[in-house]
Protein backbone atom coordinates (compact mmCIF):
# COMPACT_ATOMS: atom_id res chain seq x y z
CA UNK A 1 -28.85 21.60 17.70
CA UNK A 2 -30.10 24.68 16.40
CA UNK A 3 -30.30 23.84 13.29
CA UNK A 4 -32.58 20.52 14.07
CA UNK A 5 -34.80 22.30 16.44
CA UNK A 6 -35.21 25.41 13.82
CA UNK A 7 -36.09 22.49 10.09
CA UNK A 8 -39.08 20.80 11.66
CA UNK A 9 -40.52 23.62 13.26
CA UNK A 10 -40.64 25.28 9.54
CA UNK A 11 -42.21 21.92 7.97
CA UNK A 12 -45.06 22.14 10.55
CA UNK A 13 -45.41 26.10 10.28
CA UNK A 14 -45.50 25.53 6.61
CA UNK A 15 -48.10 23.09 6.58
CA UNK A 16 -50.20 24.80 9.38
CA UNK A 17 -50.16 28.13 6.57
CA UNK A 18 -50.76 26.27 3.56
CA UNK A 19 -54.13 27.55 2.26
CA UNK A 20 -54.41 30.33 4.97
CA UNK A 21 -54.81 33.59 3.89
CA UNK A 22 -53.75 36.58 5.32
CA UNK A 23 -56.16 39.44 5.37
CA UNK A 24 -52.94 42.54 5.35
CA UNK A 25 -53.32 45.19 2.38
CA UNK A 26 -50.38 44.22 -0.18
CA UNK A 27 -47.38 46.29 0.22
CA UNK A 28 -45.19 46.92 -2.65
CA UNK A 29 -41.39 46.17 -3.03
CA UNK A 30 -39.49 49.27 -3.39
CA UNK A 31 -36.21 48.98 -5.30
CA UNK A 32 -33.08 49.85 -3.62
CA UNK A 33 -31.49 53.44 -3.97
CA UNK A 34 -28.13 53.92 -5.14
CA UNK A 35 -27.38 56.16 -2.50
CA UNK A 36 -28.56 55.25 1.38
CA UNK A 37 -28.55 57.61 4.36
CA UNK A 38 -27.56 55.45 7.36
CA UNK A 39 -28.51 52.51 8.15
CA UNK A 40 -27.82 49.86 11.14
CA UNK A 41 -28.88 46.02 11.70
CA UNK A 42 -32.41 45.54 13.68
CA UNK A 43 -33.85 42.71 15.42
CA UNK A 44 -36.89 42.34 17.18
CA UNK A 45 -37.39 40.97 20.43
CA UNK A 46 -40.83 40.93 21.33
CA UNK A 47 -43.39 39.74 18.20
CA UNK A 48 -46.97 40.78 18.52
CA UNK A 49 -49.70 39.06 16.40
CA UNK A 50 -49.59 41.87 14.07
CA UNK A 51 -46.41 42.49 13.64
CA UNK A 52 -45.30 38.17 12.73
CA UNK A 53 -48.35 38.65 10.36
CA UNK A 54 -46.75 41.87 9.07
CA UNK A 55 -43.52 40.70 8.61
CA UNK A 56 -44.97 36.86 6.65
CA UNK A 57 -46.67 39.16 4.20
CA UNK A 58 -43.50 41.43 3.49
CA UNK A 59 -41.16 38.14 2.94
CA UNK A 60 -43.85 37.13 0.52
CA UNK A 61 -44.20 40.48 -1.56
CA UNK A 62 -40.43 40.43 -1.83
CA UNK A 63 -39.96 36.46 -3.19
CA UNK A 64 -42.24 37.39 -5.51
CA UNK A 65 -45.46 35.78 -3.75
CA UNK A 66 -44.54 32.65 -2.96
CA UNK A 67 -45.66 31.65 0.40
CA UNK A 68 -42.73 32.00 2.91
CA UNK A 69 -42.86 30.54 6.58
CA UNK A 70 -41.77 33.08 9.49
CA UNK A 71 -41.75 32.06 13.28
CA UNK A 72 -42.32 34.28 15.95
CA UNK A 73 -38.40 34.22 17.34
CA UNK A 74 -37.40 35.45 13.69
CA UNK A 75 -34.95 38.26 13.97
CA UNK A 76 -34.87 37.85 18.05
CA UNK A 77 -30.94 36.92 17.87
CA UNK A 78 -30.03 38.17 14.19
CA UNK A 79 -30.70 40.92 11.92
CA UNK A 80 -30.94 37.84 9.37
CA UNK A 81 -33.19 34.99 8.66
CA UNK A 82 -31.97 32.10 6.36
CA UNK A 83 -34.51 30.43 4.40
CA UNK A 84 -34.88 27.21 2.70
CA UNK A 85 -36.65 25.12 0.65
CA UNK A 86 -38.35 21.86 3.57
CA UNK A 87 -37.44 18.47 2.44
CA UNK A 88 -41.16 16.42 1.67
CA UNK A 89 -41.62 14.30 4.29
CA UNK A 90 -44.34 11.16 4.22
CA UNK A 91 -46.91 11.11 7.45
CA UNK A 92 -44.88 8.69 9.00
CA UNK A 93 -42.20 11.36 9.15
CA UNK A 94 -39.61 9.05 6.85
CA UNK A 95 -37.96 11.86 4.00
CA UNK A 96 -39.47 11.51 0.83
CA UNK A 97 -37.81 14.17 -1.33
CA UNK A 98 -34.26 15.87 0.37
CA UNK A 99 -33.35 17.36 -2.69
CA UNK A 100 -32.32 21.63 -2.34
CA UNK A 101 -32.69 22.64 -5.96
CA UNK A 102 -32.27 26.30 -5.25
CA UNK A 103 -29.86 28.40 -2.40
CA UNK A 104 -31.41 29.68 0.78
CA UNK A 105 -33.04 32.74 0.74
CA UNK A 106 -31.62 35.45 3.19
CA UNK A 107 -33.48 38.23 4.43
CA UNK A 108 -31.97 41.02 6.33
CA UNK A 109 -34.05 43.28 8.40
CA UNK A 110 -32.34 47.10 9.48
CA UNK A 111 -33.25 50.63 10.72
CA UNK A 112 -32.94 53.81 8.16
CA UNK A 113 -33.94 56.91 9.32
CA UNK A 114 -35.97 55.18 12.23
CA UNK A 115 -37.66 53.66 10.11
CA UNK A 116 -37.60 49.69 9.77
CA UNK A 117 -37.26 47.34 6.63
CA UNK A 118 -37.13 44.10 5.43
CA UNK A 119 -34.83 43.37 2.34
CA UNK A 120 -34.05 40.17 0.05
CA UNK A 121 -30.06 40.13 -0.07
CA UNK A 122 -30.39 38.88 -2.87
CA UNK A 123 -32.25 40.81 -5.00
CA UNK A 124 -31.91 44.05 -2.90
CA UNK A 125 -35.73 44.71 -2.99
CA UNK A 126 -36.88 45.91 0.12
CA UNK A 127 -40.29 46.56 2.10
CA UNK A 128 -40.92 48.91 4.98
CA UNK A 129 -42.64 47.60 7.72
CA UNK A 130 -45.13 49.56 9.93
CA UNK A 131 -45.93 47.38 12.88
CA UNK A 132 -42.65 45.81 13.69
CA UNK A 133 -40.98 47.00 17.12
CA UNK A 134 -37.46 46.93 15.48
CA UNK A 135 -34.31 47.97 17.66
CA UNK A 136 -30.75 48.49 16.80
CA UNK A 137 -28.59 45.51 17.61
């Protein structure tokens, strides 16, 4: 149920963004170190304006600048978010194109040093993020 409730949600989102541009300074991806001090799963339960707009940008420096839709519950439950390409759907809502030519995405979001991050699992590139209100789960 989650699962149906979650897909269309990120069709509309996707569409509503399409062409929108969002006026944050560009952040850059910093690789991975070898070596990591500590560092714990985060989620954030309350998403302020800034912060959702934060976090699209960040998801969209670290696939490489493709445009990436984020809703505001992302990360509520889960230090993870799963994403996917949307199947193309006609206006009448009948599935034109349900082909998944590539695997899901997954970002991971954590604390280090009290500090919070975003990172690409798998590519291991990660962004800090300045606005979020992330806690320890």
């Amino acid at each position: 149920m989650k699962r149906i409730i979650s897909y269309p949600a990120l069709v509309i989102a996707a569409q509503m963004l399409a062409g929108c541009e969002l006026a944050i300074p560009s952040q850059e991806s910093v690789p991975r170190s070898p070596v990591h001090s500590e560092e714990s799963a985060a989620q954030i339960l309350i998403q302020s304006d800034e912060s959702l707009a934060e976090l699209r940008q960040s998801a969209q420096v670290l696939f490489g600048g493709r445009e990436v839709t984020i809703g505001a519950s992302a990360f509520a439950n889960s230090s993870q978010l799963l994403i996917q390409r949307a199947v193309v759907r006609s206006p009448d809502g009948r599935i034109i194109d349900n082909r998944v030519d590539e695997p899901p995405f997954i970002l991971e979001l954590f604390l280090r040093s009290g500090n919070c991050y975003l990172r690409n699992k798998d590519t291991s590139e990660e962004v800090r993020l300045v606005k979020a209100d992330c806690t320890a789960m």
